[in-house]
N, C-alpha and C. Protein backbone atom coordinates (compact mmCIF):
# COMPACT_ATOMS: atom_id res chain seq x y z
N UNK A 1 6.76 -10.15 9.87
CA UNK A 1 6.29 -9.49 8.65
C UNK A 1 6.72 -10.30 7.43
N UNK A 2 5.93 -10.46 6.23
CA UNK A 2 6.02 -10.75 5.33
C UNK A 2 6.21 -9.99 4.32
N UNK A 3 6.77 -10.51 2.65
CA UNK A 3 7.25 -9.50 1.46
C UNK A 3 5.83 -8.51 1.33
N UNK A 4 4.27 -9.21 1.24
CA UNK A 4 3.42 -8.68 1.34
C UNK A 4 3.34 -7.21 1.90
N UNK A 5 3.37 -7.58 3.21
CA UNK A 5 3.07 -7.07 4.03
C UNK A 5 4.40 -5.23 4.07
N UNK A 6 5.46 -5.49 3.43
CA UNK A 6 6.21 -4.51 3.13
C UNK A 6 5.58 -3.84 2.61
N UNK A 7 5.59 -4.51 1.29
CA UNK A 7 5.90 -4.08 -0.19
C UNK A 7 4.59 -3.02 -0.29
N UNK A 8 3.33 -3.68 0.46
CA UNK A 8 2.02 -2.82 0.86
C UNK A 8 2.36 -1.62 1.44
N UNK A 9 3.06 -1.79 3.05
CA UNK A 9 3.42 -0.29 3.36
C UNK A 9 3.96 0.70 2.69
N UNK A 10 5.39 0.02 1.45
CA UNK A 10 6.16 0.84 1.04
C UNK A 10 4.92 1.62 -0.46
N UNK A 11 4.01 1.07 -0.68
CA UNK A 11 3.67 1.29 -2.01
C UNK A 11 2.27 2.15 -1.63
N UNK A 12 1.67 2.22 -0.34
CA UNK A 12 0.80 2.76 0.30
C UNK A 12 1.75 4.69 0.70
N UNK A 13 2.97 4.67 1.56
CA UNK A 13 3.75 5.29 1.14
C UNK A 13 3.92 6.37 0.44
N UNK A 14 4.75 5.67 -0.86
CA UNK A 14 4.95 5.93 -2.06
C UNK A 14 3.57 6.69 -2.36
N UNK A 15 2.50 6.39 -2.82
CA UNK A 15 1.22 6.71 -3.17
C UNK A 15 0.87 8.02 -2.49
N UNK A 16 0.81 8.46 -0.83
CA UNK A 16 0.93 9.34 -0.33
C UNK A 16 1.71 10.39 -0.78
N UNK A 17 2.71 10.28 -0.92
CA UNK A 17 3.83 11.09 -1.65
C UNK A 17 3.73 11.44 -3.08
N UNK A 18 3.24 11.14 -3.87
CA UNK A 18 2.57 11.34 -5.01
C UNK A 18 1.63 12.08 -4.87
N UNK A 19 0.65 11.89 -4.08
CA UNK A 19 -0.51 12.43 -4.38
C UNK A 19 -0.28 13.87 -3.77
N UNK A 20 0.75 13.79 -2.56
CA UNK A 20 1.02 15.53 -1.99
C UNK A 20 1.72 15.94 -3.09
N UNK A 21 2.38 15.58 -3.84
CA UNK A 21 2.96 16.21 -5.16
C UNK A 21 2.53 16.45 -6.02
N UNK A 22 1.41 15.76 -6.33
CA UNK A 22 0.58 16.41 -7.36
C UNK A 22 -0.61 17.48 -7.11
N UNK A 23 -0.65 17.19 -5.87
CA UNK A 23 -1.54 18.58 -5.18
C UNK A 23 -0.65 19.89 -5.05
N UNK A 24 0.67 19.95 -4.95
CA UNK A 24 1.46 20.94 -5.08
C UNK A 24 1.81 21.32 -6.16
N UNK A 25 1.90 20.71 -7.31
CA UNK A 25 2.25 21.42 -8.74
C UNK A 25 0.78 21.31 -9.91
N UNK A 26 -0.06 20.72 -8.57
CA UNK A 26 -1.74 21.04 -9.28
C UNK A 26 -1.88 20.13 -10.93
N UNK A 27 -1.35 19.00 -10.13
CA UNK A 27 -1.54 17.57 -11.35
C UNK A 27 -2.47 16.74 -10.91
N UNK A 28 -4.27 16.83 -11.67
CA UNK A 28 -4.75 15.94 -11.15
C UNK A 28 -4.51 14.75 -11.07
N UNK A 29 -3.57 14.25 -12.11
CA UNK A 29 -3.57 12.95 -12.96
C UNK A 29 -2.48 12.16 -11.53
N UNK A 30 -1.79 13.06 -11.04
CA UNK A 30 -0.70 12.50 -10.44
C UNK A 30 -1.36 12.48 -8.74
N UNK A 31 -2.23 12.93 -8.88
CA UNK A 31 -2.90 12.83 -7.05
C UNK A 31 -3.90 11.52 -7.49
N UNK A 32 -4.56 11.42 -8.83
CA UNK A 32 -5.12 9.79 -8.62
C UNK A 32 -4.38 8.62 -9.21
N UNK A 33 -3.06 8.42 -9.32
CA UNK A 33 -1.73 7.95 -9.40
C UNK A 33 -1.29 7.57 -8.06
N UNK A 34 -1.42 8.54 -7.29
CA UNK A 34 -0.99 8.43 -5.66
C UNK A 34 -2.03 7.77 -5.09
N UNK A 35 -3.34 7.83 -5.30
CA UNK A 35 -4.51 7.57 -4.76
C UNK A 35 -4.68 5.64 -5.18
N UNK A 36 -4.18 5.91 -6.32
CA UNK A 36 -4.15 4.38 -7.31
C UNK A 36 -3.19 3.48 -6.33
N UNK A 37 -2.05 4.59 -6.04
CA UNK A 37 -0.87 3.00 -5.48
C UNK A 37 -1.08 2.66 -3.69
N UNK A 38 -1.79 3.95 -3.48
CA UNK A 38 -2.39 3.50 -2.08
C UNK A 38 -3.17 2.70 -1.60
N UNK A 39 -4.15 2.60 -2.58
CA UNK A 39 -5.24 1.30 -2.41
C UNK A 39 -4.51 0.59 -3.39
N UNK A 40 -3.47 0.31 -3.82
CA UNK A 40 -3.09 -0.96 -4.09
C UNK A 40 -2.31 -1.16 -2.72
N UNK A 41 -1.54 -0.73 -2.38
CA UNK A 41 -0.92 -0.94 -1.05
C UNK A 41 -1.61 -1.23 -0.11
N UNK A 42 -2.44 -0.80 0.26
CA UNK A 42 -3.45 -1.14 1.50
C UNK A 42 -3.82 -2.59 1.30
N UNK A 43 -4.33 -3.13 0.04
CA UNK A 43 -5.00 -4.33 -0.36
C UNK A 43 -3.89 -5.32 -0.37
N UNK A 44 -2.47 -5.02 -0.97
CA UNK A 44 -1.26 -6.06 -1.08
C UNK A 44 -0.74 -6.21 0.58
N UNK A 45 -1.01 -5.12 1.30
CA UNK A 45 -0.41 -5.04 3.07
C UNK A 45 -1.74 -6.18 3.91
N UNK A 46 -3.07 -6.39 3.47
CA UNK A 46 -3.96 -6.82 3.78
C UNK A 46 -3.96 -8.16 3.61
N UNK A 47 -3.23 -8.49 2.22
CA UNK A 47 -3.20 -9.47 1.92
C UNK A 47 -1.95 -10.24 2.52
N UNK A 48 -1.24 -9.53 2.97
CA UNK A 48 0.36 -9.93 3.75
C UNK A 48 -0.27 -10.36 5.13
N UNK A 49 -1.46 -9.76 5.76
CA UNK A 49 -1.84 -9.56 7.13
C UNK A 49 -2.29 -11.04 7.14
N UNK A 50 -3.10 -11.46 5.78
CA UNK A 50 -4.08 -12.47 6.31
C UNK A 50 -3.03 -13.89 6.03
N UNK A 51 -1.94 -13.57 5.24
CA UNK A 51 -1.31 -14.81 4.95
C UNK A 51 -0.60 -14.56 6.53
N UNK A 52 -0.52 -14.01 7.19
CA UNK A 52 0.90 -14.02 8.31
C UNK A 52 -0.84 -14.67 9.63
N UNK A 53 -1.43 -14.43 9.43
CA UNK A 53 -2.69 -15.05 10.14
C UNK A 53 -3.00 -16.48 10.46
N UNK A 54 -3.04 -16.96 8.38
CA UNK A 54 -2.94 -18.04 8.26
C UNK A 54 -2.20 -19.23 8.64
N UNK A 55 -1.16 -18.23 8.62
CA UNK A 55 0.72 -19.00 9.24
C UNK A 55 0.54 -19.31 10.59
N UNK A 56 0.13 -17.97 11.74
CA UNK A 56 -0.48 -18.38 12.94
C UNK A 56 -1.30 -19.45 13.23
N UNK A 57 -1.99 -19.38 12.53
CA UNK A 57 -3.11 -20.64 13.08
C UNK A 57 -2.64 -21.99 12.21
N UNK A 58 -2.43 -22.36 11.90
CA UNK A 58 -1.32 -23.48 11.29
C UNK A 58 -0.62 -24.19 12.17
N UNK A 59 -0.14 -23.34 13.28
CA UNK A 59 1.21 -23.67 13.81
C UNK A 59 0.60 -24.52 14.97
N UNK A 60 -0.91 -23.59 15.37
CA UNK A 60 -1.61 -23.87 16.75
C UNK A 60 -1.77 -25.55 16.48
């Protein structure tokens, strides 16, 4: 695993957790906050996937 590839899970995560919190105290602003850092996470974890790919086939 790469920093990518964390920093994506942890912020994908994070984002989840937000967004159940703002569905519980009925904050729209804070469920597309959660929604915001999830698809950033997904895209920064994606982008960790394809560099750790790249690294693979390099080596071949």
């Amino acid at each position: 695993m790469n920093k990518n590839q964390v920093k994506g899970a942890l912020k994908d995560v994070a984002g989840k957790v937000q967004e159940k919190a703002g569905q519980l105290v009925g904050s729209k602003e804070q469920q597309v906050k959660g929604l915001g850092k999830q698809i950033s996470g997904k895209a920064e974890k994606k982008l960790g996937d394809a560099k750790e790919t790249i690294k693979k086939d390099t080596k071949k």
